[in-house]
PDB file of N, CA and C in Angstrom:
ATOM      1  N   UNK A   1     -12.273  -7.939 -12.186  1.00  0.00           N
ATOM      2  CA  UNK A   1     -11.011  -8.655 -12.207  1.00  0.00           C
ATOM      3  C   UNK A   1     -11.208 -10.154 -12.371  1.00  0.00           C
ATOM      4  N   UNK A   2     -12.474 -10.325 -11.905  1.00  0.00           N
ATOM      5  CA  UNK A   2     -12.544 -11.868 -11.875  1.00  0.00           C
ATOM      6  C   UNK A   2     -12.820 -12.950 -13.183  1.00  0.00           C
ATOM      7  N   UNK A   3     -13.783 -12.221 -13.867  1.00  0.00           N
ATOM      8  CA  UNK A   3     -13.720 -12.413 -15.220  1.00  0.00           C
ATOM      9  C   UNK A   3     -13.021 -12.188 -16.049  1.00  0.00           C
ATOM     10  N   UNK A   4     -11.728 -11.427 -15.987  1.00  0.00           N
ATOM     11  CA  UNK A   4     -10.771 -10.862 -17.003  1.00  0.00           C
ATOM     12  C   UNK A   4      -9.694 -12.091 -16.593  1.00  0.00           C
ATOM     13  N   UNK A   5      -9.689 -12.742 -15.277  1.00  0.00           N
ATOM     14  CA  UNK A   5      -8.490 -13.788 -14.702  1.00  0.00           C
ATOM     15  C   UNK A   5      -9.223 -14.980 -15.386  1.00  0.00           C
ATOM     16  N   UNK A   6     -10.454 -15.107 -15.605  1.00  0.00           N
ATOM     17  CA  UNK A   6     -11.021 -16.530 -16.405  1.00  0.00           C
ATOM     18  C   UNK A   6     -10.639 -16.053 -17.460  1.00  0.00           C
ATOM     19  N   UNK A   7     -10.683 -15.310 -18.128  1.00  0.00           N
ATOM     20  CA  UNK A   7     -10.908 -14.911 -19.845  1.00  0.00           C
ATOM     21  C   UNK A   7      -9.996 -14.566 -20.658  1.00  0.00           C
ATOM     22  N   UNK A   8      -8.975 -14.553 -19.784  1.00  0.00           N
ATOM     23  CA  UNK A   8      -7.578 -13.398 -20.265  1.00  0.00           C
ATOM     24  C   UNK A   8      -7.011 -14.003 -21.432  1.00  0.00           C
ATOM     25  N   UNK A   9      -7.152 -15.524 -21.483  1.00  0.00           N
ATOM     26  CA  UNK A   9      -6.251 -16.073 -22.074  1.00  0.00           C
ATOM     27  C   UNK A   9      -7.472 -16.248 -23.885  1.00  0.00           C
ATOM     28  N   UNK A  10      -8.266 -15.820 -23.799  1.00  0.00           N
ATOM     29  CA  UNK A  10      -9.301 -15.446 -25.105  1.00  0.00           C
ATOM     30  C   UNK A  10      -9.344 -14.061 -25.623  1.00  0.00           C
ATOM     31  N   UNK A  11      -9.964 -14.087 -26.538  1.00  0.00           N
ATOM     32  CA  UNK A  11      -9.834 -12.824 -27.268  1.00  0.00           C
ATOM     33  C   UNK A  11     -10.749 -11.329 -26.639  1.00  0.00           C
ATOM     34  N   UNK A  12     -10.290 -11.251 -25.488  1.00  0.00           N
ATOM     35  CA  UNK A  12     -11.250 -10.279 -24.751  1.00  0.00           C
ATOM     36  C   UNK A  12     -10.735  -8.601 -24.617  1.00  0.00           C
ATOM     37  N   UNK A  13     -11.060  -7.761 -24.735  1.00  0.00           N
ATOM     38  CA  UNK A  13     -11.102  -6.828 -24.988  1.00  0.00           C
ATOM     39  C   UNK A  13     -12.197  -5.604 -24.193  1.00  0.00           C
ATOM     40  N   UNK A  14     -12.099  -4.094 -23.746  1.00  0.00           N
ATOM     41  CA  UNK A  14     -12.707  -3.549 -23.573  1.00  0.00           C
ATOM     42  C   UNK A  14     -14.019  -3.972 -23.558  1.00  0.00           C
ATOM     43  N   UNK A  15     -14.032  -3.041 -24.882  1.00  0.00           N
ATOM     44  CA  UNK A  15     -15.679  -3.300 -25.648  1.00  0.00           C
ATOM     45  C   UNK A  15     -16.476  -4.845 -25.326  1.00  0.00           C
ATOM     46  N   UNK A  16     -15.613  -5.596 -25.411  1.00  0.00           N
ATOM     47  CA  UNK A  16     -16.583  -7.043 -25.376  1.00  0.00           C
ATOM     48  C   UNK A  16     -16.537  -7.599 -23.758  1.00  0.00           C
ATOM     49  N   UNK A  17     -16.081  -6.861 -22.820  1.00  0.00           N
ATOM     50  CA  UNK A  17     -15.924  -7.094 -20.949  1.00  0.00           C
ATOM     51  C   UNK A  17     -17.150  -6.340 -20.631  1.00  0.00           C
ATOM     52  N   UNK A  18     -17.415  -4.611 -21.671  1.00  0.00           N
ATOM     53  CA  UNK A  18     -18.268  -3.635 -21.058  1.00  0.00           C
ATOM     54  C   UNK A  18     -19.441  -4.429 -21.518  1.00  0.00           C
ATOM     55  N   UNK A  19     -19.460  -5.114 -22.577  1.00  0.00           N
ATOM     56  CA  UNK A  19     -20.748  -5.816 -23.500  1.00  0.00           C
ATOM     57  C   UNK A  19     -21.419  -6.824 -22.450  1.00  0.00           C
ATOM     58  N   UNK A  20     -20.169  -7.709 -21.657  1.00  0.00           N
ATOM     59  CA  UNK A  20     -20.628  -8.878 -21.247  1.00  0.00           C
ATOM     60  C   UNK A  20     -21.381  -8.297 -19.767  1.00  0.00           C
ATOM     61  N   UNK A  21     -20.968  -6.975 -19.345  1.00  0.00           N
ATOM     62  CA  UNK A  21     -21.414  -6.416 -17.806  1.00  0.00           C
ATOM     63  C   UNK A  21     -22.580  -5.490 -18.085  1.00  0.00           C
ATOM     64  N   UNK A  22     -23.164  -5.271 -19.441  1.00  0.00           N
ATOM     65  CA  UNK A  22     -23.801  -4.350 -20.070  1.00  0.00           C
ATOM     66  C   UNK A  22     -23.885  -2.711 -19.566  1.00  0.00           C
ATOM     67  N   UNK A  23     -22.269  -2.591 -19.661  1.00  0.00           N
ATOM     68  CA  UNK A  23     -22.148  -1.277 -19.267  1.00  0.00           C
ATOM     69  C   UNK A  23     -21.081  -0.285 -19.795  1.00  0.00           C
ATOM     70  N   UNK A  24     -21.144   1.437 -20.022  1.00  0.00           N
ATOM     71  CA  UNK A  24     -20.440   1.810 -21.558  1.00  0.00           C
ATOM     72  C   UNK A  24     -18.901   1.275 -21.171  1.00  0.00           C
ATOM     73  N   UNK A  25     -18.286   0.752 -22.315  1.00  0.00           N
ATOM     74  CA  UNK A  25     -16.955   0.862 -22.452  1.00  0.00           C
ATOM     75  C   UNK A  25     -16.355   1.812 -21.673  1.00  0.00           C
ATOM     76  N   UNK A  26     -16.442   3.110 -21.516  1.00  0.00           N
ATOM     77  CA  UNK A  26     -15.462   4.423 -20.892  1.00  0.00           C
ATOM     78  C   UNK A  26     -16.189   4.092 -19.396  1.00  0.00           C
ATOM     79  N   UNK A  27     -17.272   4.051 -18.843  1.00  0.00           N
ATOM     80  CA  UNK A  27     -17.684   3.713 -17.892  1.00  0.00           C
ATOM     81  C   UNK A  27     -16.863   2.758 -17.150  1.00  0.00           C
ATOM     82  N   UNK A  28     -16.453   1.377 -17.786  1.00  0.00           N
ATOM     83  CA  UNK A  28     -15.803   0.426 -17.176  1.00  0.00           C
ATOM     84  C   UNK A  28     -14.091   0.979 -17.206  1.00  0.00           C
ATOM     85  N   UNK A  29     -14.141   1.357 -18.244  1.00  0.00           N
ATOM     86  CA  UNK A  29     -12.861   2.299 -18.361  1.00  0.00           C
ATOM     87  C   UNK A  29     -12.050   2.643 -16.716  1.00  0.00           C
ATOM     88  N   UNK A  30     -13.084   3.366 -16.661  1.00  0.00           N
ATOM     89  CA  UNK A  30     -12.608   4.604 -15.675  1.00  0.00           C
ATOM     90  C   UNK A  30     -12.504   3.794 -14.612  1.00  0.00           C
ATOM     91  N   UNK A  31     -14.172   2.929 -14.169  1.00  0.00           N
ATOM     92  CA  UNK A  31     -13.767   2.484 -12.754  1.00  0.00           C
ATOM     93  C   UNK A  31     -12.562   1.373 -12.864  1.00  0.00           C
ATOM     94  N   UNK A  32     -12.235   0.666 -13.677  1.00  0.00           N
ATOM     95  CA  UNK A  32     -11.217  -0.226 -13.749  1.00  0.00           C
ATOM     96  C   UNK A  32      -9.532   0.676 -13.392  1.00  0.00           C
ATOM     97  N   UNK A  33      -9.761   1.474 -14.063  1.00  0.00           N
ATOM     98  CA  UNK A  33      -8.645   2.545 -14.194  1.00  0.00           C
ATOM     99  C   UNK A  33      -8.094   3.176 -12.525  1.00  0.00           C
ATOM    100  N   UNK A  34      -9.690   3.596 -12.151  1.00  0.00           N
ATOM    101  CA  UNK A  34      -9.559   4.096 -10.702  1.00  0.00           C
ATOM    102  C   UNK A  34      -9.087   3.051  -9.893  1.00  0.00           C
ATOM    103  N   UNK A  35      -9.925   1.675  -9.706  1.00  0.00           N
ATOM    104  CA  UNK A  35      -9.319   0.846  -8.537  1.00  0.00           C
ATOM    105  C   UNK A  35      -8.010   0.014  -8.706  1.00  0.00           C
ATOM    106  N   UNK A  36      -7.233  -0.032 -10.074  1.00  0.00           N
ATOM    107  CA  UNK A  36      -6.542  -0.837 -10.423  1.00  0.00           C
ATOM    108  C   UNK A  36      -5.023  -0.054 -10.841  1.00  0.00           C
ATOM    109  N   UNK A  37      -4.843   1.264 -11.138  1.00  0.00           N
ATOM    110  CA  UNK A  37      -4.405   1.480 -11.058  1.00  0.00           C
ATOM    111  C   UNK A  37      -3.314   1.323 -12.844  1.00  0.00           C
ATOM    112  N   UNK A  38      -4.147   0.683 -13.541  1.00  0.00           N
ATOM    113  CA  UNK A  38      -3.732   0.053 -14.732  1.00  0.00           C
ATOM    114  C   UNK A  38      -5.055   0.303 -15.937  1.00  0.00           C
ATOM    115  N   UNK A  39      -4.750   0.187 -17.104  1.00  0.00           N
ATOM    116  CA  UNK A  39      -6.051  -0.155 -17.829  1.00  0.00           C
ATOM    117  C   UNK A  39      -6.595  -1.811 -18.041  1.00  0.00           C
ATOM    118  N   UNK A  40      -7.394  -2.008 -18.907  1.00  0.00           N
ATOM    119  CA  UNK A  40      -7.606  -2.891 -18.832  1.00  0.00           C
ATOM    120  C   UNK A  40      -6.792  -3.926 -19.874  1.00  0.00           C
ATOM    121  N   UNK A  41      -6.576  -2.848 -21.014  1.00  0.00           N
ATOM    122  CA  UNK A  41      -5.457  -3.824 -21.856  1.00  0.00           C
ATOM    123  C   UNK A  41      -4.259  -4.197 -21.035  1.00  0.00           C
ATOM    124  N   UNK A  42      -3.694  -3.269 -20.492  1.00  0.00           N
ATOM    125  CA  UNK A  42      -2.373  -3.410 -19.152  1.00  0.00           C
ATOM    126  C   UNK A  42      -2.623  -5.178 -18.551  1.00  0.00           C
ATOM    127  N   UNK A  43      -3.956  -4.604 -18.157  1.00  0.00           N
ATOM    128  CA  UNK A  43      -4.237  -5.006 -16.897  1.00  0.00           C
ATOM    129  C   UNK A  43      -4.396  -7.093 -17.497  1.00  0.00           C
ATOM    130  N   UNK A  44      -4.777  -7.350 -19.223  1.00  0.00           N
ATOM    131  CA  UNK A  44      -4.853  -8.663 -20.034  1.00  0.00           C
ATOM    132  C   UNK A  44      -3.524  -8.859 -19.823  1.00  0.00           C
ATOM    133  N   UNK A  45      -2.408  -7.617 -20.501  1.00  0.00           N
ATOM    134  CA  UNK A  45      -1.366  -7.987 -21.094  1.00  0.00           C
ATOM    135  C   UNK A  45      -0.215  -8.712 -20.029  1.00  0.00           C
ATOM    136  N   UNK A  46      -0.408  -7.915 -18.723  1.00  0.00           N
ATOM    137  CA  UNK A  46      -0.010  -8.607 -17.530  1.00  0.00           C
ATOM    138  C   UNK A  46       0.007  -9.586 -17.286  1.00  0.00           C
ATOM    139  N   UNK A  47      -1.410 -10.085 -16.985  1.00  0.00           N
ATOM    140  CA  UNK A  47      -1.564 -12.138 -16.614  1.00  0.00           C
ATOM    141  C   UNK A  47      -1.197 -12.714 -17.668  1.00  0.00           C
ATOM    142  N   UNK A  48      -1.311 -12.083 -19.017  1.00  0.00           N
ATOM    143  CA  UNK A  48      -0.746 -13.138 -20.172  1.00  0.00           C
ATOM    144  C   UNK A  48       0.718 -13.109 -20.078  1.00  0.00           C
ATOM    145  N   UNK A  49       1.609 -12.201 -19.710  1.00  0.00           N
ATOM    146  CA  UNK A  49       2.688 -12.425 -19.792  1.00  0.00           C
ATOM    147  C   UNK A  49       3.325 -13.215 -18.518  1.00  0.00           C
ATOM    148  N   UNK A  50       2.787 -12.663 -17.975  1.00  0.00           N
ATOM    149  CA  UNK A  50       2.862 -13.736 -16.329  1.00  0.00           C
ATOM    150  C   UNK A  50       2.557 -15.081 -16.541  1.00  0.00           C
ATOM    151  N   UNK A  51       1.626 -15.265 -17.467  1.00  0.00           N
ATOM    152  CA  UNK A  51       1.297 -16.891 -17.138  1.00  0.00           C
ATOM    153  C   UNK A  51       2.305 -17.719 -18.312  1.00  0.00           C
ATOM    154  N   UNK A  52       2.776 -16.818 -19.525  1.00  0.00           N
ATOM    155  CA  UNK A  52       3.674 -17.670 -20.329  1.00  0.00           C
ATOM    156  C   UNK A  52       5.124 -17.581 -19.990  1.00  0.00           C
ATOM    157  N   UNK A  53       5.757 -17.207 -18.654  1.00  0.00           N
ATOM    158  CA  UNK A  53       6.704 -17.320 -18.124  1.00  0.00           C
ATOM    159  C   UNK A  53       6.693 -18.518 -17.822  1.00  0.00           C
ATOM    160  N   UNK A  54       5.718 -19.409 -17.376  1.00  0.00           N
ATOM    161  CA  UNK A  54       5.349 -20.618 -16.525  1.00  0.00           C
ATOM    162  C   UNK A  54       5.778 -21.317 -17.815  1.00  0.00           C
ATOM    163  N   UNK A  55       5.312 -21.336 -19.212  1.00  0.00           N
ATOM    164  CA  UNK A  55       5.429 -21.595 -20.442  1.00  0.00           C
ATOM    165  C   UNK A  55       6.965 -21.750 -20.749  1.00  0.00           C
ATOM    166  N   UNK A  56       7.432 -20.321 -20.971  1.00  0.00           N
ATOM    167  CA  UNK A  56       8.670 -20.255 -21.225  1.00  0.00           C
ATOM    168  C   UNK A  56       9.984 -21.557 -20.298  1.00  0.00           C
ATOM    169  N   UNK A  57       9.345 -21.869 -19.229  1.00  0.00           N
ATOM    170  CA  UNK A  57      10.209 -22.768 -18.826  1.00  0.00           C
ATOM    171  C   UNK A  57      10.308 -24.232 -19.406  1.00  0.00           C
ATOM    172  N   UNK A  58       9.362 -24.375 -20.188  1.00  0.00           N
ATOM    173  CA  UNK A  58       9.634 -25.778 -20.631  1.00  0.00           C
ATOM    174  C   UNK A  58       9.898 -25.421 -22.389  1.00  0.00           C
ATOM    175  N   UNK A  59      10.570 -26.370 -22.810  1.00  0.00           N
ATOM    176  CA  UNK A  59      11.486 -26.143 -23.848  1.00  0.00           C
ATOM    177  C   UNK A  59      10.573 -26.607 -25.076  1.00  0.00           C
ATOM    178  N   UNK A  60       9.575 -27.488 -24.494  1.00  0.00           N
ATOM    179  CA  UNK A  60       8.875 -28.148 -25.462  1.00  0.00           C
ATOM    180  C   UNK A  60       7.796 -27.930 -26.036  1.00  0.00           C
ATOM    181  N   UNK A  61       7.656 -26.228 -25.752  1.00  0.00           N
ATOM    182  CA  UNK A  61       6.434 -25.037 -26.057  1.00  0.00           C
ATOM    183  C   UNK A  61       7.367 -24.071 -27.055  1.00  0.00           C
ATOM    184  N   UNK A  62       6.908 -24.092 -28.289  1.00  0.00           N
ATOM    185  CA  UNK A  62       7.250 -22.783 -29.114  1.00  0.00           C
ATOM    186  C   UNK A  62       7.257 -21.520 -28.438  1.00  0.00           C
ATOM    187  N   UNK A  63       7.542 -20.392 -28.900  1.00  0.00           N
ATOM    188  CA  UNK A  63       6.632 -18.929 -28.437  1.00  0.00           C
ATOM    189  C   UNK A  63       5.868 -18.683 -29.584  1.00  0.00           C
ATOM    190  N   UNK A  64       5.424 -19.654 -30.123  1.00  0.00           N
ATOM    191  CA  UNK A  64       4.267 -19.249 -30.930  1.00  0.00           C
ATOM    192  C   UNK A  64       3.139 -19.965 -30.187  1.00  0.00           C
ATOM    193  N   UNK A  65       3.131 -21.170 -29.798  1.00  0.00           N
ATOM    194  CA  UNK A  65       2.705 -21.943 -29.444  1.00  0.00           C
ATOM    195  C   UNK A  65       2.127 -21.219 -27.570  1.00  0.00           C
ATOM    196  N   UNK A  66       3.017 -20.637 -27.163  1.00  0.00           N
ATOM    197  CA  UNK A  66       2.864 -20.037 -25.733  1.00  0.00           C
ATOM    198  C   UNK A  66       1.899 -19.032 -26.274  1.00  0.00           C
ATOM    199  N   UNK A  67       2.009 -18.114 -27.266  1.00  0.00           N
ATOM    200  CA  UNK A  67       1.530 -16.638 -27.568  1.00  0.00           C
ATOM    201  C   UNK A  67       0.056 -17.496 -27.638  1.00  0.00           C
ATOM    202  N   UNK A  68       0.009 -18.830 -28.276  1.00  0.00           N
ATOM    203  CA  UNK A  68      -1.742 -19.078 -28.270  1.00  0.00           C
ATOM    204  C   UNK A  68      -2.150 -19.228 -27.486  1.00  0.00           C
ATOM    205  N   UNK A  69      -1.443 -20.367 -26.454  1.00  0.00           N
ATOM    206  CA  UNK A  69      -1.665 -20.442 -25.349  1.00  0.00           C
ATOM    207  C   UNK A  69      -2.295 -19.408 -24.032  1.00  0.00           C
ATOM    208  N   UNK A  70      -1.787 -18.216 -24.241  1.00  0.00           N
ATOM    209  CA  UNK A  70      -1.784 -17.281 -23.217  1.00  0.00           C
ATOM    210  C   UNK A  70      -2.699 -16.428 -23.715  1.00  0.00           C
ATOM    211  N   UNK A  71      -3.174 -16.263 -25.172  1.00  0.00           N
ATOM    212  CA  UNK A  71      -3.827 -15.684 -25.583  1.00  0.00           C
ATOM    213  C   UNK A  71      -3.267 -13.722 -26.380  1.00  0.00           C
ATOM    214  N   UNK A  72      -2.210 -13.930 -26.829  1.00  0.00           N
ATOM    215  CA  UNK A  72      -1.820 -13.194 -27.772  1.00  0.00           C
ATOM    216  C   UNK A  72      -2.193 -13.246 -28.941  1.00  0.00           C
ATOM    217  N   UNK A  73      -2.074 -12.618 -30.025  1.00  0.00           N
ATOM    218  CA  UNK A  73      -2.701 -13.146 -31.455  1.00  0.00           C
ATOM    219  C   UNK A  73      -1.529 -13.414 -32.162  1.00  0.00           C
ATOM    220  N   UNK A  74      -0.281 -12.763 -32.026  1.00  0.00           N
ATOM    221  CA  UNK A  74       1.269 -12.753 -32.953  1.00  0.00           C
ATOM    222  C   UNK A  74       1.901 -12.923 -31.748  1.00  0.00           C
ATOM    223  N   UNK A  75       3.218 -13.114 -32.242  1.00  0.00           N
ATOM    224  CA  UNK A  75       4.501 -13.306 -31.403  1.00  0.00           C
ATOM    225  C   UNK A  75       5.384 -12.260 -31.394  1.00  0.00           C
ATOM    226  N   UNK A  76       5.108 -11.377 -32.428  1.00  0.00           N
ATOM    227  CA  UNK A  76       5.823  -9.911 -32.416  1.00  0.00           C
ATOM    228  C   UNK A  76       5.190  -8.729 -31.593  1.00  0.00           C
ATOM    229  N   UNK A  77       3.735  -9.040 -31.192  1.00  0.00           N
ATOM    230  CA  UNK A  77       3.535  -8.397 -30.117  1.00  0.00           C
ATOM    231  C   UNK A  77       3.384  -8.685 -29.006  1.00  0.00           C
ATOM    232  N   UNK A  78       3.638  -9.970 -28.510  1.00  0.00           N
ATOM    233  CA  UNK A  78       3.856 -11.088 -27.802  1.00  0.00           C
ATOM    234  C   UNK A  78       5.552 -10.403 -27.109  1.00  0.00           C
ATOM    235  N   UNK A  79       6.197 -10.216 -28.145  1.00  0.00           N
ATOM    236  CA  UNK A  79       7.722  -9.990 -27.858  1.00  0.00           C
ATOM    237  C   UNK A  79       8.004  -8.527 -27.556  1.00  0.00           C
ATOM    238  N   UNK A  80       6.807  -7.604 -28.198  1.00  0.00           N
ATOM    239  CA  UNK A  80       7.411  -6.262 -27.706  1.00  0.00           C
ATOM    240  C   UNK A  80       6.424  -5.940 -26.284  1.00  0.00           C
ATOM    241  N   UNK A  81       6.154  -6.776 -25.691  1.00  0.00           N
ATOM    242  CA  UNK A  81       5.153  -6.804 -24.488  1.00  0.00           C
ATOM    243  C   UNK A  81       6.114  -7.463 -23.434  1.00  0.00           C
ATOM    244  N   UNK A  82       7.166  -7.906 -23.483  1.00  0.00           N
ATOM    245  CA  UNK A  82       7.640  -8.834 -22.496  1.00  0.00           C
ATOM    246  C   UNK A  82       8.991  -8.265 -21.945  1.00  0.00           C
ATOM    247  N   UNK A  83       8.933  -7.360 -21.226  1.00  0.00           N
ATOM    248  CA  UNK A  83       9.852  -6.575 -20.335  1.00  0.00           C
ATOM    249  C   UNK A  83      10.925  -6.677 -20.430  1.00  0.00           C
ATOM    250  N   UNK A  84      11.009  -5.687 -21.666  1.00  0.00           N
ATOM    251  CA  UNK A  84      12.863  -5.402 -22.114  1.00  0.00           C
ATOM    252  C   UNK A  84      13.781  -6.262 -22.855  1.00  0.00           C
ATOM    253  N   UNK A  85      13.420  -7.857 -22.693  1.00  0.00           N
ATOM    254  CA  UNK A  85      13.554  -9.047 -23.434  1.00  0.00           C
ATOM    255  C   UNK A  85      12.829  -9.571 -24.279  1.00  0.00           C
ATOM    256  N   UNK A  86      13.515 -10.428 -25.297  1.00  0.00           N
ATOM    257  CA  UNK A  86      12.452 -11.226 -26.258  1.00  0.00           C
ATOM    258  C   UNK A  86      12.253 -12.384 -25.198  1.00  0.00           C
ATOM    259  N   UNK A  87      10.967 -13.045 -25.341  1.00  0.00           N
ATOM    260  CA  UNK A  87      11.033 -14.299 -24.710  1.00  0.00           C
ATOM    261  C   UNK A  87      11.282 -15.305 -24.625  1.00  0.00           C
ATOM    262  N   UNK A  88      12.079 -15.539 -26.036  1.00  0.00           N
ATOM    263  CA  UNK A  88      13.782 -16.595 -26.142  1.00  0.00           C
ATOM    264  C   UNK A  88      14.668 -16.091 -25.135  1.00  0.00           C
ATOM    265  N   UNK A  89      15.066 -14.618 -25.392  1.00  0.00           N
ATOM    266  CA  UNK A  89      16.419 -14.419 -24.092  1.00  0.00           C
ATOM    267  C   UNK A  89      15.600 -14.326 -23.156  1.00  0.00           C
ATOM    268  N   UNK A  90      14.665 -14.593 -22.153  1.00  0.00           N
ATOM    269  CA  UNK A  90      14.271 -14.471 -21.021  1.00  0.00           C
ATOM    270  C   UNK A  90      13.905 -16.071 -20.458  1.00  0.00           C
ATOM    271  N   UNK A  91      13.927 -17.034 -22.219  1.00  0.00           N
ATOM    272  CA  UNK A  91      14.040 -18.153 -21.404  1.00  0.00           C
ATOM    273  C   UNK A  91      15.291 -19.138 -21.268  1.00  0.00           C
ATOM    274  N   UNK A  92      16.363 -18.304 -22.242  1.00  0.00           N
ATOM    275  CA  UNK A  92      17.566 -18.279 -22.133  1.00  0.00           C
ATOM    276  C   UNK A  92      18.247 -18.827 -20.792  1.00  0.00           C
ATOM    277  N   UNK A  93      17.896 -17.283 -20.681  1.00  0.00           N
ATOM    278  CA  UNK A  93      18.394 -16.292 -19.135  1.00  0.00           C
ATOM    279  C   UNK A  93      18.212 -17.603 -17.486  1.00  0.00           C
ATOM    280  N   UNK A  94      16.186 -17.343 -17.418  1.00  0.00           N
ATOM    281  CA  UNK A  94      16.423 -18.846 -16.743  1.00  0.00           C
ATOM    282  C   UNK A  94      16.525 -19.816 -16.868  1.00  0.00           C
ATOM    283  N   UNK A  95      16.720 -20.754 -17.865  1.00  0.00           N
ATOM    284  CA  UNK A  95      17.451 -21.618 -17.893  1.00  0.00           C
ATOM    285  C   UNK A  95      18.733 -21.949 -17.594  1.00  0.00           C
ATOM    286  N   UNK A  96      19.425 -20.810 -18.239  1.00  0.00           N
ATOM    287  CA  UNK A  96      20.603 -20.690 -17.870  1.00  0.00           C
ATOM    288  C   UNK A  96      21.680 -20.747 -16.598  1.00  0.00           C
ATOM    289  N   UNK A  97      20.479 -19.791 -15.401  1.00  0.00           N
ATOM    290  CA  UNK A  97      20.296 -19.416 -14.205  1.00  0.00           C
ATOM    291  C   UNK A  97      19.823 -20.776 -13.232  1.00  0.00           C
ATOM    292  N   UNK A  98      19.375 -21.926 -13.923  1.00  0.00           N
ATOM    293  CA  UNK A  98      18.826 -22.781 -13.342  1.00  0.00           C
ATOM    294  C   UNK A  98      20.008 -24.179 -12.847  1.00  0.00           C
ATOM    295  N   UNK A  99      21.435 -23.799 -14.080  1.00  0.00           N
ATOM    296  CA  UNK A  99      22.367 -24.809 -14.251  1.00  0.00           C
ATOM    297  C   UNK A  99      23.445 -24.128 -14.006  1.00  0.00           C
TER     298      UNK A  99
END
């Protein structure tokens, strides 16, 4: 977990977490799976979306600009990742909520 909370926001992936712990991909798989309760893509896509909420509040960040930031590669999967909302209406929403 601890390296995936430094790294999340880079291009990290399975294969290149099992590479860096030198151990098989399905191996890390599983135990990640067992104690976490999530996979490990879940488990990126989470803190990245969590941390460009922090993003989404200031006006003066694109969501293209957040998606680099946080470490997405597009904004269209950036947007079908972000719980039920695009992340214009979610920064809409609090903003909106704020006044």
């Amino acid at each position: 977990n601890e390296y995936i909370q430094k790294y999340y926001k880079e291009n990290i992936s399975l294969n290149s977490i099992s590479e860096v712990f030198f151990i098989s991909p399905n191996y890390l798989s599983s135990i990640f799976n067992e104690r976490n309760k999530v996979s490990i893509t879940e488990y990126i896509n989470l803190l990245r979306i969590e941390e460009s909420k922090k993003y989404l509040l200031d006006i003066s960040f694109s969501i293209s600009d957040i998606c680099k930031k946080v470490g997405f590669n597009n904004s269209s999967y950036f947007s079908k990742k972000f719980n039920n909302v695009t992340p214009n209406e979610y920064r809409k929403n609090i903003l909106d909520n704020k006044h």
